[in-house]
C-alpha atoms as a PDB file:
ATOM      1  CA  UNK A   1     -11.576  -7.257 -24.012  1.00  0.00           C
ATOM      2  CA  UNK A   2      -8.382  -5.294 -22.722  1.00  0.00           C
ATOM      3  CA  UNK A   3      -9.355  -2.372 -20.996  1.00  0.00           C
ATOM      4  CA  UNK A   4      -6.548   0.851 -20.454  1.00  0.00           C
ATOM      5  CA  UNK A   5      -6.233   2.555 -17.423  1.00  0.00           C
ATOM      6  CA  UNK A   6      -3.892   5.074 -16.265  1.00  0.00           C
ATOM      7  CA  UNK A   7      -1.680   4.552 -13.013  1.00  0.00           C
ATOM      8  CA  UNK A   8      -2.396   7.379 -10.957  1.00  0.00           C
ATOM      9  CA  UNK A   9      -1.923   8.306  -7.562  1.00  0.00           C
ATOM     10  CA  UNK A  10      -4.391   6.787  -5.113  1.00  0.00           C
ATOM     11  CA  UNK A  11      -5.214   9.699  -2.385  1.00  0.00           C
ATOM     12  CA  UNK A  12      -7.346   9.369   0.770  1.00  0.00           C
ATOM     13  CA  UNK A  13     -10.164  10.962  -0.941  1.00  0.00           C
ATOM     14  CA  UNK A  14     -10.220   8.252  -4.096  1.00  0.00           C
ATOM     15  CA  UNK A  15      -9.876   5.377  -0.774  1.00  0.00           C
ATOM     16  CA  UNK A  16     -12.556   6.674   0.866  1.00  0.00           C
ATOM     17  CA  UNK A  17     -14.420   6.731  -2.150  1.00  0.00           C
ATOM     18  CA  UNK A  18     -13.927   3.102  -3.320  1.00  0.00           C
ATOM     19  CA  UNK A  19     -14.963   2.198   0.600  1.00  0.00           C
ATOM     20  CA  UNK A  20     -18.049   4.199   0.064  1.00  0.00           C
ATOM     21  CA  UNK A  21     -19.233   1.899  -3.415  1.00  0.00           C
ATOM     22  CA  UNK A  22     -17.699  -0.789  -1.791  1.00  0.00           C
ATOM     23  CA  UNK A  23     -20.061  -0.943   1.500  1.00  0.00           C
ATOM     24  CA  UNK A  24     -23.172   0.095  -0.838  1.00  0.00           C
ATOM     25  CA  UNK A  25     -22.370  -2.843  -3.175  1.00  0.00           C
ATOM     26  CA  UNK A  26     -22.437  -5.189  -0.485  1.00  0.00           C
ATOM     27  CA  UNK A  27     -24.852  -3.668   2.080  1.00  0.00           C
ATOM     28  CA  UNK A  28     -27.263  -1.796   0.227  1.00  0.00           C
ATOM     29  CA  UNK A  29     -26.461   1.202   2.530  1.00  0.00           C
ATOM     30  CA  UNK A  30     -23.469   3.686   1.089  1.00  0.00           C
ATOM     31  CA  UNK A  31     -21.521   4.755   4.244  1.00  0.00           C
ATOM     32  CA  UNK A  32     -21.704   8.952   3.925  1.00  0.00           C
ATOM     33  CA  UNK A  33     -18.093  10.370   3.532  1.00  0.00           C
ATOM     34  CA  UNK A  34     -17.602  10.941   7.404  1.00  0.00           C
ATOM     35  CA  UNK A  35     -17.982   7.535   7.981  1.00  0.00           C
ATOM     36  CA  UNK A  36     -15.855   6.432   5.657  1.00  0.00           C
ATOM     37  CA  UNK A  37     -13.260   9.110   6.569  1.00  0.00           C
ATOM     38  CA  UNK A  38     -13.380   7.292   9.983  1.00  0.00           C
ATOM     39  CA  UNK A  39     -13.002   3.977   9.190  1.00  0.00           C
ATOM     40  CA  UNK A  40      -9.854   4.884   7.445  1.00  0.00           C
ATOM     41  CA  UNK A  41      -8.164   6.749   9.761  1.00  0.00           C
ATOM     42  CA  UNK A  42      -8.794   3.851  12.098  1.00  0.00           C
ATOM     43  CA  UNK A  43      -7.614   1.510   9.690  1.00  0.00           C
ATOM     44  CA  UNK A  44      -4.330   3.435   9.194  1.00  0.00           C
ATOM     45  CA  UNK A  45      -4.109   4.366  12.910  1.00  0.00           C
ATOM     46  CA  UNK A  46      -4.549   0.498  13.990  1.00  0.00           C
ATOM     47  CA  UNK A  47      -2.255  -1.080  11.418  1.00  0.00           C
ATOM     48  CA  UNK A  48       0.788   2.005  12.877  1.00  0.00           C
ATOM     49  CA  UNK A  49      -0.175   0.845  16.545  1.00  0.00           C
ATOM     50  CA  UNK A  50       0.000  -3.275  15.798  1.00  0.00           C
ATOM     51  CA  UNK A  51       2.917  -2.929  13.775  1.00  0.00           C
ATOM     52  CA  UNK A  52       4.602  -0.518  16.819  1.00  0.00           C
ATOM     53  CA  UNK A  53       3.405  -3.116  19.204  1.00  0.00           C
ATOM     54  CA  UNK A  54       4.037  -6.490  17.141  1.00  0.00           C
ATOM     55  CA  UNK A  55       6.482  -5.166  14.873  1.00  0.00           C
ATOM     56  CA  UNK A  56       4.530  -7.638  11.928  1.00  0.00           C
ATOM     57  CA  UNK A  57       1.236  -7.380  10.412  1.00  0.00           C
ATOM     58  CA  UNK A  58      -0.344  -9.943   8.105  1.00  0.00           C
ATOM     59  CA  UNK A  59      -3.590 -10.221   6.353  1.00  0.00           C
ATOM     60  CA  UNK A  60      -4.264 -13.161   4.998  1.00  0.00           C
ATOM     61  CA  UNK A  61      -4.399 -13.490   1.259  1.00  0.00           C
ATOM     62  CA  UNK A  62      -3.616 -10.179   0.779  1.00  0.00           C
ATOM     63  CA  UNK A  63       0.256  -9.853   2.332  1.00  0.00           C
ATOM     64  CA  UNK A  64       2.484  -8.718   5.279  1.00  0.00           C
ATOM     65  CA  UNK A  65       3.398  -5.639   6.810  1.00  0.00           C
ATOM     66  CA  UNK A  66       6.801  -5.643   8.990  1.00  0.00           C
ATOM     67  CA  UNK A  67       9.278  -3.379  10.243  1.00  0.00           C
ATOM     68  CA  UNK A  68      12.911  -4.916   9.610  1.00  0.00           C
ATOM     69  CA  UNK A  69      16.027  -3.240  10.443  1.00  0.00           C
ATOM     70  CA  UNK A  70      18.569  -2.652   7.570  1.00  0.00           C
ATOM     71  CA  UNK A  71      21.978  -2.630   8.164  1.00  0.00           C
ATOM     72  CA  UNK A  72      24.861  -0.297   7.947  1.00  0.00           C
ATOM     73  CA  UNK A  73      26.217   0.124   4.575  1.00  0.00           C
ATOM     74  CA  UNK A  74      29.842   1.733   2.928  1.00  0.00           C
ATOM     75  CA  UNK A  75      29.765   4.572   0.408  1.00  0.00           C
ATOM     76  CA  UNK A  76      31.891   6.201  -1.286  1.00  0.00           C
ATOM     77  CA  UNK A  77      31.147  10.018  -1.895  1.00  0.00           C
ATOM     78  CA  UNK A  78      32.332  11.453  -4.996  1.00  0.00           C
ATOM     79  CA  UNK A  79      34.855   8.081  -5.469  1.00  0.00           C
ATOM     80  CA  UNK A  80      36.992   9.321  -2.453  1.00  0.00           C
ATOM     81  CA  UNK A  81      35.651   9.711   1.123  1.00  0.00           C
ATOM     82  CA  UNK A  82      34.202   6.835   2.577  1.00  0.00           C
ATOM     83  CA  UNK A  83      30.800   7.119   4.398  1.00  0.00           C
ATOM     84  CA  UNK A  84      28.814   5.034   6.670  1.00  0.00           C
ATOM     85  CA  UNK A  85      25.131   4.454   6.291  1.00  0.00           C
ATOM     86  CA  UNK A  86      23.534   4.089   9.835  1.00  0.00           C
ATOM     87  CA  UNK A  87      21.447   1.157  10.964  1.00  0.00           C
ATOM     88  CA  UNK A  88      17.897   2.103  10.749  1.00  0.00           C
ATOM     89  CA  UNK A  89      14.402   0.303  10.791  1.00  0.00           C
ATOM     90  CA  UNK A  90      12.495   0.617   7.502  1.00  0.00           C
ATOM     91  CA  UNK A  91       8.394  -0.704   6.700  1.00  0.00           C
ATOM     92  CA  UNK A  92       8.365  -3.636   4.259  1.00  0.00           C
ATOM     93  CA  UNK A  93       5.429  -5.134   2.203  1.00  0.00           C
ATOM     94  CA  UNK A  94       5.658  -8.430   0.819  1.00  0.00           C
ATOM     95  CA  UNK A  95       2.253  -9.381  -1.045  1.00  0.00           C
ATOM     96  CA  UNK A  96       0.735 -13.116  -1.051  1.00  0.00           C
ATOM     97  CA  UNK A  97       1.162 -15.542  -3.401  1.00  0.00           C
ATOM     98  CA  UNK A  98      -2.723 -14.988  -3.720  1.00  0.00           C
ATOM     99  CA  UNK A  99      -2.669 -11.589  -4.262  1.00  0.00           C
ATOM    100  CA  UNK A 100       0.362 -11.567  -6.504  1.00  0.00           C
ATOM    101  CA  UNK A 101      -1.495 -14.556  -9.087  1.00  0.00           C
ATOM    102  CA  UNK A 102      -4.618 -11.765  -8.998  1.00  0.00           C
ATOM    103  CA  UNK A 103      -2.555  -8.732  -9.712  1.00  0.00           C
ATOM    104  CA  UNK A 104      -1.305 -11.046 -12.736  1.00  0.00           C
ATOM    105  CA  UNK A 105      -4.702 -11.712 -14.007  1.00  0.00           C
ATOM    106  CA  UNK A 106      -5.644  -7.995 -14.054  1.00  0.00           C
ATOM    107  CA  UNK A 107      -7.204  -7.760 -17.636  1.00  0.00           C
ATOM    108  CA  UNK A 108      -5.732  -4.245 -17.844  1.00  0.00           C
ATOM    109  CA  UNK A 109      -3.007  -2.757 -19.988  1.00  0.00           C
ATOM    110  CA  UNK A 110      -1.362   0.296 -18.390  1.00  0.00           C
ATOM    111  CA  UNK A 111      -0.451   3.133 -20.204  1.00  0.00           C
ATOM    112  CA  UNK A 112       1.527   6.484 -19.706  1.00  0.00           C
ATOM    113  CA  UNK A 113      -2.070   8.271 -20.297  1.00  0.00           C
ATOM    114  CA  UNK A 114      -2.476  11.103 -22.523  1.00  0.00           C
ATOM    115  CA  UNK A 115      -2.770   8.867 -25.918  1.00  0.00           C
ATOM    116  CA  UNK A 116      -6.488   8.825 -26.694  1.00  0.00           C
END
């Protein structure tokens, strides 16, 4: 059976959530929201230092965080003055191959929402 969901945003508050049901589900013991606040923000704070530090982050089976550089590029503006993009460093995701064959076998259907 096809379930429909919604794409929403996911904010800190739904994360921490979903961390709280996911520690109870496997502990027994629901983490109260402070704790769970915490172990996000050192989450987030530890994946900005390695990736500052390493300049690549990868969790297995799930993908890779790194910070690549992009180069220049040539516009034109308005189909007459020529401008030049600077070279700047940008954050790219690539997912697994084992993440990308689960998101596949989601058994949802996503909708715009609003049609119930």
């Amino acid at each position: 059976m096809e379930e429909t969901k919604n794409k929403e945003k996911v904010l800190k508050p739904d994360f921490c959530a979903t961390m709280q049901n996911y520690t109870y589900s496997v502990t027994g013991k629901r983490w109260n929201l402070d704790d769970t606040k915490l172990a996000y923000e050192a989450f987030i704070a530890s994946l900005k230092a390695l990736l500052l530090a390493y300049g690549k982050v990868q969790f297995i089976d799930f993908g890779t965080f790194e910070i690549v550089t992009r180069n220049p590029k040539k516009m034109l503006k308005f189909g007459k003055e020529e401008i030049v993009t600077p070279e700047r460093s940008v954050l790219r995701f690539k997912a697994s191959d084992t993440y990308k064959e689960k998101v596949r076998n989601i058994p949802y259907k996503f909708t715009d929402g609003g049609e119930e």
